[in-house]
Protein backbone atom coordinates (compact mmCIF):
# COMPACT_ATOMS: atom_id res chain seq x y z
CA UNK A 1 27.75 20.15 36.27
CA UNK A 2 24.20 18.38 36.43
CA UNK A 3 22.36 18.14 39.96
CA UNK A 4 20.63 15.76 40.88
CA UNK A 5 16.47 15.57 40.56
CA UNK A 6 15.30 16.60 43.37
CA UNK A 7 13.09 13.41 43.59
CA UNK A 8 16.59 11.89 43.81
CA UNK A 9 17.50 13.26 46.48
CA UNK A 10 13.82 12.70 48.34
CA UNK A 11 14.36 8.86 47.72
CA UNK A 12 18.05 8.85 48.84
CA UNK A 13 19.07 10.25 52.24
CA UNK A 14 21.97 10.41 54.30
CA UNK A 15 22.79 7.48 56.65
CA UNK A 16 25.56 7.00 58.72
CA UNK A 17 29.06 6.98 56.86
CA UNK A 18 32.06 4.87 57.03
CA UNK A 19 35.91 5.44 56.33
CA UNK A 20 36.97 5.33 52.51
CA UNK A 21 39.86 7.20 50.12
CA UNK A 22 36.15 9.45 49.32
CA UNK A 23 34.98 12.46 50.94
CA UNK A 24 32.43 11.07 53.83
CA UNK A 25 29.63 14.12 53.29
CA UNK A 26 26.55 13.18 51.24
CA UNK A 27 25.30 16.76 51.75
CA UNK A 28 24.72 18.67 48.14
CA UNK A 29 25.38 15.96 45.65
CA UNK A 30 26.37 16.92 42.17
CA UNK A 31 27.49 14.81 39.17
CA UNK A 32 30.20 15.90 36.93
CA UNK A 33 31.04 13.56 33.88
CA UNK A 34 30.85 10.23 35.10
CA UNK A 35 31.26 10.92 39.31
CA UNK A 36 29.51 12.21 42.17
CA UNK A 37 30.91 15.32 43.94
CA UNK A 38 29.45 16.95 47.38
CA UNK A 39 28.95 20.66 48.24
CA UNK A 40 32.80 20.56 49.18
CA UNK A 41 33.29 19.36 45.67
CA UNK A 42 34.87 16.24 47.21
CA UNK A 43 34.26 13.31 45.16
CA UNK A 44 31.60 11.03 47.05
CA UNK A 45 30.66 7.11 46.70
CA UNK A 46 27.64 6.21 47.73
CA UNK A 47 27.46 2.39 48.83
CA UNK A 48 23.31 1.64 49.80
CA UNK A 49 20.63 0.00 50.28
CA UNK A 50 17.14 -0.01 49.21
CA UNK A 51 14.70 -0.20 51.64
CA UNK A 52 11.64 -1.70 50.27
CA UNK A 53 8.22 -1.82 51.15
CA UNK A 54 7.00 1.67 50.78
CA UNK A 55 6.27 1.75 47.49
CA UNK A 56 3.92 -0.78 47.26
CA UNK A 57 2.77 -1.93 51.27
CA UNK A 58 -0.33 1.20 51.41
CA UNK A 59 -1.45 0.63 48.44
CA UNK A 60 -2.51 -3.17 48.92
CA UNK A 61 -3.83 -1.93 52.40
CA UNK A 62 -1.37 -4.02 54.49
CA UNK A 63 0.48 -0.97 56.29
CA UNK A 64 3.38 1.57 55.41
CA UNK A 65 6.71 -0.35 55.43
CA UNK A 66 7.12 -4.12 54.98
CA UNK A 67 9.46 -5.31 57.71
CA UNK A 68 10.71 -3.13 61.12
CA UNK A 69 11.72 0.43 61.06
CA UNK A 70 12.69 0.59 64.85
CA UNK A 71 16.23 1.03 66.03
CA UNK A 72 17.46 -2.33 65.90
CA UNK A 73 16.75 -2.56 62.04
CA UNK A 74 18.38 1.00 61.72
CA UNK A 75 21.45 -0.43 63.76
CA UNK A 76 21.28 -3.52 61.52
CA UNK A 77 21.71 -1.31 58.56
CA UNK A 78 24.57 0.94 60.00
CA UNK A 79 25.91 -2.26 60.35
CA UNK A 80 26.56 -2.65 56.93
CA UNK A 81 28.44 0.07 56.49
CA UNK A 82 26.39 2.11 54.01
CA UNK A 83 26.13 5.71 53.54
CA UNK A 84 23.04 6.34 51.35
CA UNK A 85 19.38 4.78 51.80
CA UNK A 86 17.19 4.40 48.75
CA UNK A 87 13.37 4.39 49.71
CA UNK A 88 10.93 4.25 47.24
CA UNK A 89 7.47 5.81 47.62
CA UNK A 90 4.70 5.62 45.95
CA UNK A 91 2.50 8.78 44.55
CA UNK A 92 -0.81 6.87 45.66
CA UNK A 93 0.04 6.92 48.92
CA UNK A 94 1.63 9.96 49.13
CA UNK A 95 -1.57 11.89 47.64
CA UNK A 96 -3.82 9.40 49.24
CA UNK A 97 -5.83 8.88 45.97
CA UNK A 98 -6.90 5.61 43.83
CA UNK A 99 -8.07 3.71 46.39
CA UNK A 100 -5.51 3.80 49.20
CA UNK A 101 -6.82 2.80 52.29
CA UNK A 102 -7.35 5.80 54.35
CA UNK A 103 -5.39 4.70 57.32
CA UNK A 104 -2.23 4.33 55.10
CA UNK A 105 -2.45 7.02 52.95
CA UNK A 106 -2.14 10.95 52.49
CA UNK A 107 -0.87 12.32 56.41
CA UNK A 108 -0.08 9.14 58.05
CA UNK A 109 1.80 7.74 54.90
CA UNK A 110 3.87 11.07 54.86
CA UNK A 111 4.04 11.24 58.86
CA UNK A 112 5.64 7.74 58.85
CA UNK A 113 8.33 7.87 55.87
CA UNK A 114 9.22 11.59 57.50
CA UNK A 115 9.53 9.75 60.75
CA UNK A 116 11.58 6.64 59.18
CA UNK A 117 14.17 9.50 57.60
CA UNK A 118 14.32 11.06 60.91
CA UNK A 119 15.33 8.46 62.64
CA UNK A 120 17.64 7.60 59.91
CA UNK A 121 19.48 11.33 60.12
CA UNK A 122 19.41 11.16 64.13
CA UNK A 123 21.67 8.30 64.17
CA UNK A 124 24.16 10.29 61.75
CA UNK A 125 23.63 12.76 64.00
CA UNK A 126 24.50 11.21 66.80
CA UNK A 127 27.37 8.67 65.48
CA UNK A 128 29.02 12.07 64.01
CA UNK A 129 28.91 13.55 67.42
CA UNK A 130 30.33 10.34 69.01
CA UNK A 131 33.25 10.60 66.24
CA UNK A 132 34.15 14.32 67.47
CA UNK A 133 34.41 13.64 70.74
C-alpha cells in the first residue's frame, strides 16, 4: 500500500461527487497496485479538473486566480460532474519570496486558495446534506 504525497493531496481536494459502480468518498486515498482505494478501502475514481491560474497569476503580479472563483463558477464545475479538483500553486507565492508582488503573495495568496477550497468543501457539504434528506 503506497499513500499518496501529501502535496498530492494539498493540490487535489474533494468536490462534490456523482453516482458511479465506485465508492463516492475521496476521504483517505491510498493506491494499491495500479488503483485508488479510500479509507473504507472502497476502490475510488477520481474524474477532475484542473483549475488553473494559481500557479502562475501572483507571480506575474496580475492577481491570485485567473478567471472567477465565486459560486456560479463552483456550480459550473459541479456541473460537470467531477469529484476531485486539481489546483496548482506555486512556492513563490506561497512563501511570498522572489519577487512576488506583496499584495499577492505570502498571507493573502494562502488566505485566498484556503478560501477557494472552502468554498469548494461547503458545497460537498451541503449537496451531501441535501442527498440525506
Amino acid at each position: 500500500m503506497t499513500l499518496l504525497p501529501p502535496f498530492v493531496c494539498l493540490l487535489l481536494f474533494p468536490l462534490l461527487l456523482s453516482a458511479s459502480n465506485f465508492d463516492t468518498s475521496v476521504e483517505g486515498l491510498y493506491v494499491k497496485g495500479n488503483k485508488i482505494y479510500n479509507k473504507n478501502n472502497k476502490e475510488v475514481r477520481l474524474r477532475g479538473i484542473n483549475r488553473s491560474g494559481a500557479e502562475y497569476m501572483c507571480i506575474q503580479g496580475r492577481g491570485i486566480f485567473d478567471g472567477p472563483t465565486d459560486d456560479e463558477s463552483i456550480l459550473a464545475i459541479k456541473s460537470w460532474n467531477v469529484n476531485i479538483v486539481r489546483l496548482p500553486l506555486n512556492e513563490d507565492c506561497w512563501l511570498n519570496i522572489n519577487g512576488v508582488p506583496e499584495e499577492y503573495g505570502g498571507e493573502a495568496y494562502i488566505k485566498t486558495v484556503m478560501e477557494f477550497t472552502e468554498q469548494q468543501r461547503e458545497r460537498k457539504r451541503n449537496n451531501n446534506e441535501r442527498e440525506r434528506e
